[in-house]
C-alpha atoms as a PDB file:
ATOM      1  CA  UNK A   1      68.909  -6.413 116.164  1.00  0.00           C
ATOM      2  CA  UNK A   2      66.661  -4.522 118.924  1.00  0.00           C
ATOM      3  CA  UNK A   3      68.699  -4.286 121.288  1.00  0.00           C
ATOM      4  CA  UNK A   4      71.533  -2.930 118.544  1.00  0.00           C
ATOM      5  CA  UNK A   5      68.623  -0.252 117.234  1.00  0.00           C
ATOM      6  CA  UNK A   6      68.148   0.672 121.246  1.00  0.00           C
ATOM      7  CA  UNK A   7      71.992   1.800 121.543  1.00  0.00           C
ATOM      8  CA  UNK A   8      72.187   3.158 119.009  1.00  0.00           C
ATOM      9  CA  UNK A   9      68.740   5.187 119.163  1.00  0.00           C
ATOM     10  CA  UNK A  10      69.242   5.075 123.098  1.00  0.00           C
ATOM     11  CA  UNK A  11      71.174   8.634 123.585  1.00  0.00           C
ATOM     12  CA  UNK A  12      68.742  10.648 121.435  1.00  0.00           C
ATOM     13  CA  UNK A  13      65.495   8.954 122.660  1.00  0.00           C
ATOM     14  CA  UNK A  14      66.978  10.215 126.181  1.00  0.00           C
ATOM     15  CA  UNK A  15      68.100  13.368 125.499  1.00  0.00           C
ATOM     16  CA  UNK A  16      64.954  14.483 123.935  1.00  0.00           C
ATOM     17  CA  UNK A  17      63.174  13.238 127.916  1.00  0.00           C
ATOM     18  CA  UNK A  18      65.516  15.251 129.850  1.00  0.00           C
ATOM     19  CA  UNK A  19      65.123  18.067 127.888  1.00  0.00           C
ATOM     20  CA  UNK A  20      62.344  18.892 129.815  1.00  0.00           C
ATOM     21  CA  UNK A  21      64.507  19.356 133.153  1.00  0.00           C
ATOM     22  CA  UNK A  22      64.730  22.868 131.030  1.00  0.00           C
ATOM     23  CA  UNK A  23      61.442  23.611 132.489  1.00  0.00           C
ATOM     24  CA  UNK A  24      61.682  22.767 135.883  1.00  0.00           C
ATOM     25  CA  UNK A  25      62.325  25.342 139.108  1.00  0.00           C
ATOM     26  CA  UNK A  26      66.012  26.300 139.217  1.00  0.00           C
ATOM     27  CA  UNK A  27      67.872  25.161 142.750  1.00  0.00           C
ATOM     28  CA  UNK A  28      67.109  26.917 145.470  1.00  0.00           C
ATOM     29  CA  UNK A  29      71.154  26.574 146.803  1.00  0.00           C
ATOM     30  CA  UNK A  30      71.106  26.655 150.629  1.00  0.00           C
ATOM     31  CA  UNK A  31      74.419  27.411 153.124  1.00  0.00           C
ATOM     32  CA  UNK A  32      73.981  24.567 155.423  1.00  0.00           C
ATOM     33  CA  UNK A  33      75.278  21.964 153.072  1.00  0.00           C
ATOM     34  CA  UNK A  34      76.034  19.732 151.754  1.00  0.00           C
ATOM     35  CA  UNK A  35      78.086  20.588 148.615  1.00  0.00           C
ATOM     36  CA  UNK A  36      76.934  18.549 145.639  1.00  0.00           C
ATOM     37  CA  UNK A  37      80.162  18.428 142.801  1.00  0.00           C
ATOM     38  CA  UNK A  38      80.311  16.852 139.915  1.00  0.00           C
ATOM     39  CA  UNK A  39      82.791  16.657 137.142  1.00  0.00           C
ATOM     40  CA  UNK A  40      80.509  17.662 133.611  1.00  0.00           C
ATOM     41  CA  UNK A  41      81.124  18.967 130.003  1.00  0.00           C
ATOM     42  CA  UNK A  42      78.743  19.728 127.261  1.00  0.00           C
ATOM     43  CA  UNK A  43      77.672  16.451 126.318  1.00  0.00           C
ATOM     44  CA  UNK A  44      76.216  15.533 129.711  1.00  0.00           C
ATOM     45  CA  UNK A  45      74.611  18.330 130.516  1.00  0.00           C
ATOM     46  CA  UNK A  46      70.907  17.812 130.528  1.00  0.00           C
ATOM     47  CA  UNK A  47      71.609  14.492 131.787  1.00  0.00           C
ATOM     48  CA  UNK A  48      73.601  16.144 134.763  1.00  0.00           C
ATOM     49  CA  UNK A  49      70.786  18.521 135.329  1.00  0.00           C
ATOM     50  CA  UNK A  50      67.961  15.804 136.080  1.00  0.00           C
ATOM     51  CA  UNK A  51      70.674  14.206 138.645  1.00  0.00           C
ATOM     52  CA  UNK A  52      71.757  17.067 140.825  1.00  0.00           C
ATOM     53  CA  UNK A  53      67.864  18.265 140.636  1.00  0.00           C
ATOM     54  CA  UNK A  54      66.197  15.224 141.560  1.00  0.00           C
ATOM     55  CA  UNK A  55      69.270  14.924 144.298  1.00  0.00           C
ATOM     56  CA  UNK A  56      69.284  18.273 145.707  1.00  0.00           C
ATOM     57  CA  UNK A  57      65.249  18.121 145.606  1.00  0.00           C
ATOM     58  CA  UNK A  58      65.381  15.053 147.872  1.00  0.00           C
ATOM     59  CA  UNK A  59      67.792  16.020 149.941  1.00  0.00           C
ATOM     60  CA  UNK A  60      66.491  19.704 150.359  1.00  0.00           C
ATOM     61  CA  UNK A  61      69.533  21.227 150.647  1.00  0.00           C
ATOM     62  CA  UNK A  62      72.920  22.013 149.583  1.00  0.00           C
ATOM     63  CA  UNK A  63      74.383  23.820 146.823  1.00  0.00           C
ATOM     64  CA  UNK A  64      76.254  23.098 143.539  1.00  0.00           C
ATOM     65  CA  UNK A  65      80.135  23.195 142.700  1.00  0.00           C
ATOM     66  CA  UNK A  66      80.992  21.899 139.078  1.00  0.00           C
ATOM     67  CA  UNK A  67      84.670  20.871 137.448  1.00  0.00           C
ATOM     68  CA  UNK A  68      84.801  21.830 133.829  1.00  0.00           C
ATOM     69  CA  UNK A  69      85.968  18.809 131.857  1.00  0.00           C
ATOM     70  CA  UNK A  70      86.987  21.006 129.029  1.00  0.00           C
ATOM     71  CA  UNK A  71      83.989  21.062 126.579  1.00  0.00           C
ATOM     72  CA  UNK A  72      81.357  23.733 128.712  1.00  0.00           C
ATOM     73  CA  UNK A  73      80.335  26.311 126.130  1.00  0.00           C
ATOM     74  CA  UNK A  74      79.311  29.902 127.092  1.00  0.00           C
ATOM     75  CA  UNK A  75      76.091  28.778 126.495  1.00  0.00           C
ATOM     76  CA  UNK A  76      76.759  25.857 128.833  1.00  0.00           C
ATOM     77  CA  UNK A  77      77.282  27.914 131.755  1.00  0.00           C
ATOM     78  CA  UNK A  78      74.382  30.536 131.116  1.00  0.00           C
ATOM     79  CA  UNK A  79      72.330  27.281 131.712  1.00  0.00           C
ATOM     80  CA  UNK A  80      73.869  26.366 134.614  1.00  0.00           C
ATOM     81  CA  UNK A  81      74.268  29.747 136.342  1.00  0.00           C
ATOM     82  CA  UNK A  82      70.419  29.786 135.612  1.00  0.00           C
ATOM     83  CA  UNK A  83      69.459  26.515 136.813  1.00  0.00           C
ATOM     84  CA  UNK A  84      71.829  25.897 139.564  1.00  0.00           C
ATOM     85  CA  UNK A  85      71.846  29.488 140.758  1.00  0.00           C
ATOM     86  CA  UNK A  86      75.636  30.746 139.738  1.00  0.00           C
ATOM     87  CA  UNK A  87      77.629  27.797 140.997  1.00  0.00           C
ATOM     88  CA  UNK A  88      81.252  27.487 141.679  1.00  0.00           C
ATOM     89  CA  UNK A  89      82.630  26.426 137.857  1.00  0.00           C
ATOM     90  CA  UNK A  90      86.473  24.999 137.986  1.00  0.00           C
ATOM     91  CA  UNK A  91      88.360  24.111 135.100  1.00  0.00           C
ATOM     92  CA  UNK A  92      89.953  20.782 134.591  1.00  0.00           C
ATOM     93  CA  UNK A  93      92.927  22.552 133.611  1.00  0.00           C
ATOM     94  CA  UNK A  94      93.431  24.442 136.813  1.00  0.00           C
ATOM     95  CA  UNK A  95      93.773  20.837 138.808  1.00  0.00           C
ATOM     96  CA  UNK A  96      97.906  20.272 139.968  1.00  0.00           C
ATOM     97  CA  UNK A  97      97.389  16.022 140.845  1.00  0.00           C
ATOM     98  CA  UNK A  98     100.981  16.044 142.494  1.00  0.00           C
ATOM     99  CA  UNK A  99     102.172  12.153 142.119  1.00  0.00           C
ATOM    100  CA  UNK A 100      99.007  11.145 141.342  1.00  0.00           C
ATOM    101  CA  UNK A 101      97.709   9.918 138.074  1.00  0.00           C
ATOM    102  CA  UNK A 102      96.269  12.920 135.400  1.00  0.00           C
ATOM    103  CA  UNK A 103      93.040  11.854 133.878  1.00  0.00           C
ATOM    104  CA  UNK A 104      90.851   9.286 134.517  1.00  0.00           C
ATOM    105  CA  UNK A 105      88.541  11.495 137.254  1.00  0.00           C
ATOM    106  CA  UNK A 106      91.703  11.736 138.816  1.00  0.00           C
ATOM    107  CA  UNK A 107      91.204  15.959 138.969  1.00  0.00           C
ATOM    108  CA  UNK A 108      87.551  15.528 140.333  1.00  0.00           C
ATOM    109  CA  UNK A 109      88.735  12.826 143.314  1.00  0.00           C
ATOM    110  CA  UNK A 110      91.432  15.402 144.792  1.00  0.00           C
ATOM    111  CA  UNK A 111      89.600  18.817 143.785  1.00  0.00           C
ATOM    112  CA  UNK A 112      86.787  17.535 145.678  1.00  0.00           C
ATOM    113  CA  UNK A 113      88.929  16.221 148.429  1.00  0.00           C
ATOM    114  CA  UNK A 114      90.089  19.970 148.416  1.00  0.00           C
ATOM    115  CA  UNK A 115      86.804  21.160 148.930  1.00  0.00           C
ATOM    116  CA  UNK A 116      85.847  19.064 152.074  1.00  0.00           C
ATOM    117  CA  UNK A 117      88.000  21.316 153.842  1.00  0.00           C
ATOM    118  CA  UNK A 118      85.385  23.441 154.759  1.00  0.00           C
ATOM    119  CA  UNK A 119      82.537  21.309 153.524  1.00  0.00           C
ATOM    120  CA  UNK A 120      80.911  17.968 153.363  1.00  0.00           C
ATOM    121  CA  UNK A 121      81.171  16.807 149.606  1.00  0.00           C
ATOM    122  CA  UNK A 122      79.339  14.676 147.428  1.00  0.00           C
ATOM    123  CA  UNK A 123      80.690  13.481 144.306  1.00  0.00           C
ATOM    124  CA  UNK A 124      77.407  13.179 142.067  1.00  0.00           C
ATOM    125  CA  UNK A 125      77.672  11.535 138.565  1.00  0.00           C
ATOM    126  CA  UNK A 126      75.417  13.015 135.655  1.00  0.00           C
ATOM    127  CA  UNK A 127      74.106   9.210 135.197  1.00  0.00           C
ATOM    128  CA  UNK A 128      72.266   8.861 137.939  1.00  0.00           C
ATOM    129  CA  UNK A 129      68.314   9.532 139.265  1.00  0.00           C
ATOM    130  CA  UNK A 130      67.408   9.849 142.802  1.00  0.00           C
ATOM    131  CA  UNK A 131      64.001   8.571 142.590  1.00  0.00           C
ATOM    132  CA  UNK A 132      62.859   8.996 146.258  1.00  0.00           C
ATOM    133  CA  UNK A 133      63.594   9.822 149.689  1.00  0.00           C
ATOM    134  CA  UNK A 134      67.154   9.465 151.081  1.00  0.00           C
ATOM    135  CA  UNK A 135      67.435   9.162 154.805  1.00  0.00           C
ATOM    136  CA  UNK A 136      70.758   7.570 154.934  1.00  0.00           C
ATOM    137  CA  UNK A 137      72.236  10.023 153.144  1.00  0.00           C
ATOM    138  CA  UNK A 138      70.792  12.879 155.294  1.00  0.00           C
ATOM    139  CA  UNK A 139      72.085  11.071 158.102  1.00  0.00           C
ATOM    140  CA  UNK A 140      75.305  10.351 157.304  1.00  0.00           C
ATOM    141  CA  UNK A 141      75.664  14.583 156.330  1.00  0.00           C
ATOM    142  CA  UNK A 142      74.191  15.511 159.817  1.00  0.00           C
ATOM    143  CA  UNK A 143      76.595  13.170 161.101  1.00  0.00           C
ATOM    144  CA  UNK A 144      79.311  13.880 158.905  1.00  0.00           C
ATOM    145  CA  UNK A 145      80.120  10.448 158.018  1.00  0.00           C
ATOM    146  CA  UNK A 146      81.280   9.234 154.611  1.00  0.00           C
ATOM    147  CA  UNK A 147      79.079   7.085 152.412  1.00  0.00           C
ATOM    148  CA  UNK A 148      79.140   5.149 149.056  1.00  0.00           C
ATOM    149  CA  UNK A 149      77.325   3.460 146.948  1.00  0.00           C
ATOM    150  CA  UNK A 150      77.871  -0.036 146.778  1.00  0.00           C
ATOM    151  CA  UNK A 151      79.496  -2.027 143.488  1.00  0.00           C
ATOM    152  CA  UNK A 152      76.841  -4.622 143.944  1.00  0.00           C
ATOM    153  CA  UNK A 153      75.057  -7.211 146.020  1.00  0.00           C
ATOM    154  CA  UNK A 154      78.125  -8.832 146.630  1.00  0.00           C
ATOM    155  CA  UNK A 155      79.722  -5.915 148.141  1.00  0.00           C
ATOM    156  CA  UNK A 156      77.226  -5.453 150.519  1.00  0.00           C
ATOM    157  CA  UNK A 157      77.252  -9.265 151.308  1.00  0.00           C
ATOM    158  CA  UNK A 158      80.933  -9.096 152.584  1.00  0.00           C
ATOM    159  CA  UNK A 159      80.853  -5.433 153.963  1.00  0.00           C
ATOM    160  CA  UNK A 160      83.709  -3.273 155.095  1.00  0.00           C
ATOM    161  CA  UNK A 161      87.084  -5.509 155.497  1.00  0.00           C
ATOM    162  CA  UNK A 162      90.157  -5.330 156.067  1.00  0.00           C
ATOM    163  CA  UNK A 163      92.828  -5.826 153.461  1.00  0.00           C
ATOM    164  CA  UNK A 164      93.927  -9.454 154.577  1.00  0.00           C
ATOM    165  CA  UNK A 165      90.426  -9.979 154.970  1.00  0.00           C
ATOM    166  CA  UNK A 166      89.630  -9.089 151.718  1.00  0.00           C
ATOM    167  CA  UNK A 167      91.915 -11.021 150.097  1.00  0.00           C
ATOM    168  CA  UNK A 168      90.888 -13.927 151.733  1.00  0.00           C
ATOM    169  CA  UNK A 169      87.575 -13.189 150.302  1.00  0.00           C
ATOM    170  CA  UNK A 170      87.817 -12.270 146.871  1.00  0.00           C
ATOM    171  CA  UNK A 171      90.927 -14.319 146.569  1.00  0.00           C
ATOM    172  CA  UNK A 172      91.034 -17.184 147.999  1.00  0.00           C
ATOM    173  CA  UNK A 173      93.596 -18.512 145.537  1.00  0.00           C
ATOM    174  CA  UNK A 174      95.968 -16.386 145.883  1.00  0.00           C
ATOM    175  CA  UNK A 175      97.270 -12.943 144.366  1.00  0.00           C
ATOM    176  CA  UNK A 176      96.546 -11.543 141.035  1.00  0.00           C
ATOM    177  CA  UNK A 177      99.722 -11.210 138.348  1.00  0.00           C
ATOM    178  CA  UNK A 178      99.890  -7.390 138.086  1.00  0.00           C
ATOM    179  CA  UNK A 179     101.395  -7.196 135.731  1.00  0.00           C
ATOM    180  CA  UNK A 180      98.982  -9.411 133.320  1.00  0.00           C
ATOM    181  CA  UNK A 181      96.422  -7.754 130.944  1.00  0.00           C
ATOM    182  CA  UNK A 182      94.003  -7.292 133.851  1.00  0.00           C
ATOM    183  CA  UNK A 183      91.985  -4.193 134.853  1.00  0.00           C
ATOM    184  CA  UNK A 184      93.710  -1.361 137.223  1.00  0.00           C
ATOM    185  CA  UNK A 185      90.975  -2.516 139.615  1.00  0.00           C
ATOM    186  CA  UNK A 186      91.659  -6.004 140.326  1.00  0.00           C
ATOM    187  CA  UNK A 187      95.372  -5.723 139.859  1.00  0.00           C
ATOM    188  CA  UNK A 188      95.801  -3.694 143.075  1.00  0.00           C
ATOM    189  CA  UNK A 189      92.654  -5.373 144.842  1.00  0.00           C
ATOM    190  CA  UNK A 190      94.379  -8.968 143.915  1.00  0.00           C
ATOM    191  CA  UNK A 191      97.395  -7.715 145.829  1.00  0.00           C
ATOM    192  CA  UNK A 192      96.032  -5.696 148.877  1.00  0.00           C
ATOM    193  CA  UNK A 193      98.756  -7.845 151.375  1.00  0.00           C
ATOM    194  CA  UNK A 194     101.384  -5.771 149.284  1.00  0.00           C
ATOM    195  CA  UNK A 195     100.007  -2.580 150.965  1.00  0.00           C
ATOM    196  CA  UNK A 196     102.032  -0.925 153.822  1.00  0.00           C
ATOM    197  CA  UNK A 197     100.473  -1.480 157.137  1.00  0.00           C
ATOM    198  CA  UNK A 198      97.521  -3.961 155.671  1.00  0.00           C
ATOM    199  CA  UNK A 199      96.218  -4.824 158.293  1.00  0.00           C
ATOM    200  CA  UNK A 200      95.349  -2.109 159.874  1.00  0.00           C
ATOM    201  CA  UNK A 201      93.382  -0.766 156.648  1.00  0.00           C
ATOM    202  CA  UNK A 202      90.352  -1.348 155.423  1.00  0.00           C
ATOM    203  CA  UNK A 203      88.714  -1.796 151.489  1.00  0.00           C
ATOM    204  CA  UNK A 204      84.916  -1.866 149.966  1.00  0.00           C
ATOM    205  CA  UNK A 205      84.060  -2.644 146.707  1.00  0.00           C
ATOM    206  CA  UNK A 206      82.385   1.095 146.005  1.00  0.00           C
ATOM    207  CA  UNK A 207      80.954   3.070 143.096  1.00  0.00           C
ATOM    208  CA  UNK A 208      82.397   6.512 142.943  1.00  0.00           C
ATOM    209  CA  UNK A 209      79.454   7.538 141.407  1.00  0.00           C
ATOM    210  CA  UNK A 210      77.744   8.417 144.141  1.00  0.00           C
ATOM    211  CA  UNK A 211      79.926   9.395 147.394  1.00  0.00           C
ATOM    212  CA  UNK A 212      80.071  11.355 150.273  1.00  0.00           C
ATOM    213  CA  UNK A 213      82.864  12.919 151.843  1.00  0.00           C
ATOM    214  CA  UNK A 214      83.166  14.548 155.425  1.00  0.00           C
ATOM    215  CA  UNK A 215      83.906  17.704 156.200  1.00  0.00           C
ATOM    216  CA  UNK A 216      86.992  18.154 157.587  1.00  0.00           C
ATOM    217  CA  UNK A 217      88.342  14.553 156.463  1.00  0.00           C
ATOM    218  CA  UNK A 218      91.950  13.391 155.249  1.00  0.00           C
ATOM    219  CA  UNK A 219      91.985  15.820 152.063  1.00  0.00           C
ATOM    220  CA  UNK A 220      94.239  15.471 149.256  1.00  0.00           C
ATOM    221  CA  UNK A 221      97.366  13.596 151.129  1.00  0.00           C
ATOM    222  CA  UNK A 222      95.439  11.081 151.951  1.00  0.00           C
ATOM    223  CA  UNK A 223      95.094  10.311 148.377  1.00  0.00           C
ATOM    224  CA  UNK A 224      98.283  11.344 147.489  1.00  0.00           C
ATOM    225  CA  UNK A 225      99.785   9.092 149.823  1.00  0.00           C
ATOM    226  CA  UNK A 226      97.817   6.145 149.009  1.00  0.00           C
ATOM    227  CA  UNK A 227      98.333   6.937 145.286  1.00  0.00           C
ATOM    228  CA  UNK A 228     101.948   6.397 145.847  1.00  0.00           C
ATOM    229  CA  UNK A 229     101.501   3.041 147.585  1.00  0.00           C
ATOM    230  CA  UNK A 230      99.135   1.228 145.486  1.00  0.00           C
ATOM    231  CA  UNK A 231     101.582   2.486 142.463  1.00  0.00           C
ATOM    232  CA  UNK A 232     104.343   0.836 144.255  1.00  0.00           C
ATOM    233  CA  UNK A 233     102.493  -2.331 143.537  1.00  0.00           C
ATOM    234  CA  UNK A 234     101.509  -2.715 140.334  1.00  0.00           C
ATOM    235  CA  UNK A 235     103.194  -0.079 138.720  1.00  0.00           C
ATOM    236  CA  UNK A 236     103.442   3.036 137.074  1.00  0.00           C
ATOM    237  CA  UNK A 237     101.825   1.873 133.783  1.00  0.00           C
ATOM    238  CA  UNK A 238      98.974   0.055 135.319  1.00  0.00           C
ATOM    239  CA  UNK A 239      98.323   2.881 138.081  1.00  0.00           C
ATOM    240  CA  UNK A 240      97.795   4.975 135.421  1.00  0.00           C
ATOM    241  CA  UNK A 241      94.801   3.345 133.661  1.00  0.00           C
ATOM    242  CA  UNK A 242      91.264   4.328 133.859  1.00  0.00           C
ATOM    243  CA  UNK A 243      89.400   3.300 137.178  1.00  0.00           C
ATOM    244  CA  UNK A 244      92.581   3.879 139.523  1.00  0.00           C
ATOM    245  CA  UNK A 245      90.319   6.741 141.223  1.00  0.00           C
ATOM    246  CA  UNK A 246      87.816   4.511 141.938  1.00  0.00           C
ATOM    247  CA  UNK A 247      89.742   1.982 143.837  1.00  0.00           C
ATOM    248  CA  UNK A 248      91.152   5.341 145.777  1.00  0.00           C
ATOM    249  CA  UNK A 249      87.741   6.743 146.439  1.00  0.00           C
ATOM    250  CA  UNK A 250      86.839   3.123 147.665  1.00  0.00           C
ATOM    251  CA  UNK A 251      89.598   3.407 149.864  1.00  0.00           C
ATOM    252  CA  UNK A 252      89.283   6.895 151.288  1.00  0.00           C
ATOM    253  CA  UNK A 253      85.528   6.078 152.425  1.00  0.00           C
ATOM    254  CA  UNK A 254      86.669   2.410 153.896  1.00  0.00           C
ATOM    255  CA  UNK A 255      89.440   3.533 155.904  1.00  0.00           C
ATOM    256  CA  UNK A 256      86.990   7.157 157.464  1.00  0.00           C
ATOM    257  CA  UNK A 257      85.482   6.682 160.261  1.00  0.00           C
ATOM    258  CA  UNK A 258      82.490   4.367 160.918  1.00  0.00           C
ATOM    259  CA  UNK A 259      81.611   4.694 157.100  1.00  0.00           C
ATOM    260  CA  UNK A 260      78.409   4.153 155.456  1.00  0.00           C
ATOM    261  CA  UNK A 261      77.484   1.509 152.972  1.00  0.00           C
ATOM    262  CA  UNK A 262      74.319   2.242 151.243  1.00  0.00           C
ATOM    263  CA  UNK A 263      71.483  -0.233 151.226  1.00  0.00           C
ATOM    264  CA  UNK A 264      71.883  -1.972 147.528  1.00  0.00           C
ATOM    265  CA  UNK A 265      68.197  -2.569 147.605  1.00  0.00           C
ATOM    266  CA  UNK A 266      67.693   0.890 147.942  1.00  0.00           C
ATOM    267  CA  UNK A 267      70.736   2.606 146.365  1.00  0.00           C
ATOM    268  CA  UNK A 268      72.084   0.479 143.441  1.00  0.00           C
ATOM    269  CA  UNK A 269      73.185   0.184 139.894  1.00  0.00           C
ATOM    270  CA  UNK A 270      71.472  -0.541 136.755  1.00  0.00           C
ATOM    271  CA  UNK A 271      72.240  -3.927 135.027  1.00  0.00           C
ATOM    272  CA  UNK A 272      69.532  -4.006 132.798  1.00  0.00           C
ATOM    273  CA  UNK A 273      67.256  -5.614 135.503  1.00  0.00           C
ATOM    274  CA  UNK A 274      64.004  -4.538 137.021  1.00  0.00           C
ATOM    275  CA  UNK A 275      64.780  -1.926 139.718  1.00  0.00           C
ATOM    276  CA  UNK A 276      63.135  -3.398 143.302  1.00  0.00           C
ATOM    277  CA  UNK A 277      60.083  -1.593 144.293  1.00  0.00           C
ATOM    278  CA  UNK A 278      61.797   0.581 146.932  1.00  0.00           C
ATOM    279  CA  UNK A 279      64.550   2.015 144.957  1.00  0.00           C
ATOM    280  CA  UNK A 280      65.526   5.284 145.573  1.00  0.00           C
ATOM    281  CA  UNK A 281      68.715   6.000 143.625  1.00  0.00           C
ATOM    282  CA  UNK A 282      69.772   4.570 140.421  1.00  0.00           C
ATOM    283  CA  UNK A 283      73.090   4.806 138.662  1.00  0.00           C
ATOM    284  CA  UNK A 284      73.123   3.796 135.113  1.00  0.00           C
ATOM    285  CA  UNK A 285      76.253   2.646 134.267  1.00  0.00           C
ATOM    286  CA  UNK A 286      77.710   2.829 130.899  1.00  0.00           C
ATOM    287  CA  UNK A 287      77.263  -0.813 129.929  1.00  0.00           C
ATOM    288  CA  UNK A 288      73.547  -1.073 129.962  1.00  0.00           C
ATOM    289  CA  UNK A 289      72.662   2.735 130.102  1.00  0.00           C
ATOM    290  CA  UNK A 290      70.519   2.633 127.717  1.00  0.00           C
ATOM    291  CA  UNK A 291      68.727  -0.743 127.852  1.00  0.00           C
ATOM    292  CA  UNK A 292      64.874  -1.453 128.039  1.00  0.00           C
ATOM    293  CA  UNK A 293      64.311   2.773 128.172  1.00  0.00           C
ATOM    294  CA  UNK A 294      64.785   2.381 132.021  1.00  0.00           C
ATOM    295  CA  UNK A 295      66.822   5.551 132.179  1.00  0.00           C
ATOM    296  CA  UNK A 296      64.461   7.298 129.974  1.00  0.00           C
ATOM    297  CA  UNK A 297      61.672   6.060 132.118  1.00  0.00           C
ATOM    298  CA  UNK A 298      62.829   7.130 135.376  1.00  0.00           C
ATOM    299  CA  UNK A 299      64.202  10.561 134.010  1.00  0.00           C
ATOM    300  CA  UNK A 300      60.923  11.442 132.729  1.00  0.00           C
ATOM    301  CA  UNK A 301      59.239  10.918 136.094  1.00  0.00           C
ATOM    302  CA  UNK A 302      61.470  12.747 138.256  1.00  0.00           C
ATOM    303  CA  UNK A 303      61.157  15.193 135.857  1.00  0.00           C
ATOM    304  CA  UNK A 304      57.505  15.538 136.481  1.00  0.00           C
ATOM    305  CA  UNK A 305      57.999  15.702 140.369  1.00  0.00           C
ATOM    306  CA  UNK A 306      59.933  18.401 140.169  1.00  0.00           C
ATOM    307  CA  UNK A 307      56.908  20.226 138.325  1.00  0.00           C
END
């Protein structure tokens, strides 16, 4: 019953905390990168506002590009021209994804894989809270490396592998029946040997949440071309589902080079478990977003660091 009051209550109670963000400095946007995107609409937008703040404050640099899901108001975007100091606003509707899938953050993957043509790009969900320093991060921009944060502890347990190796991994037992009621996720990761080439690729088990893209990198055909392949496998249908653009952003930062995996003790999801005492970056996934008032918790006190 608690825990059914604390979804339920769980959006307001939060909502009302990061209302405050209202009241904090607006972004001072700098030209020497990086480029901090993020796909929003009206119902995130406080929420986004304590992420790309307590990011960009950490960081201390960067500006702000947004993609439009649809739902921004006028009102929306006086806020965020005021806050994030007139950023770059595209419209979901403006995005042409070629042969790849339509929906499904599909739009924010390649319009942000436009964009690292003349910048470095990170792709910043509205769930998260950077919480503390980031030196990896700044490090991998200076260096222009790609980065991700990690799925979870076993990710960073088995690394960056190949695609046989991966298999061999995660499983052992063989190949996963595409075409069963399975998620878009492991239907193409259960069938990696299927991939052109495999060998010579490379797969981690990322969260698009929070990525980082070089400038300069592969760009749109890279996606476009992988897009193709991994439909090839399990099919049109499947392809199409919701979490496809992970497994591509996964992909894109495995196969750049010498990519960077973000500490998980550091950098991590929330499962509805006590964050370790040197966590810098949280991303509070849908399924436990609102449990125990972490996220309510930690918004409120980045809130009050940025004054």
């Amino acid at each position: 019953m608690i825990d059914g009051i604390a979804r339920r209550l769980g959006p307001a109670l939060h909502d009302r905390a990061a209302r405050a963000i209202l009241a904090t400095p607006p972004i001072a946007p700098s030209e020497n990168g990086p480029l901090i995107f993020s796909m929003i609409g009206a119902r995130v937008l406080l929420p986004y506002l304590v992420a790309v703040k307590s990011l960009h404050a950490r960081l201390g640099r960067g500006r702000v590009a947004i993609l439009d899901d649809g739902t921004l108001t006028a009102a929306d975007r006086r806020v965020l021209a005021e806050h994030c100091s007139d950023p770059e606003i595209r419209s979901i509707r403006d995005v042409d994804t070629g042969p790849c899938p339509r929906g499904g953050c599909w739009e924010r993957l390649l319009t942000l894989l436009d964009l690292t043509e003349r910048d470095y790009v990170i792709q910043l969900d509205s769930d998260t809270v950077t919480l503390g320093d980031e030196p990896e991060v700044r490090e991998a921009i200076a260096a222009n490396r790609a980065f991700t944060l990690l799925g979870g502890e076993d990710a960073e347990a088995h690394g960056l592998l190949s695609l046989p190796a991966f298999m061999a991994t995660y499983h052992p037992d063989g190949p996963v029946d595409a075409a069963g009621p399975v998620h878009v996720q492991l239907a193409i990761e259960g069938n990696w040997h299927r991939y052109p080439d495999a060998g010579r690729h490379h797969y981690v088990r990322g969260c698009a949440g929070f990525a980082g893209f070089p400038r300069g990198g592969p760009g749109r055909g890279a996606a476009e071309a992988f897009s193709r392949n991994a439909e090839a496998i399990v099919g049109r249908e499947v392809w199409r589902r919701w979490g496809s653009e992970q497994v591509a952003s996964n992909f894109l930062v495995a196969n750049s080079p010498d990519p960077l995996l973000l500490p998980y003790a550091r950098y991590a999801n929330y499962w509805n478990e006590a964050p370790g005492a040197d966590m810098r970056f949280l991303h509070f996934v849908g399924t436990h977003r609102y449990a125990k008032g972490e996220y309510r918790r930690r918004t409120k006190q980045v809130i009050a660091a940025l004054g």
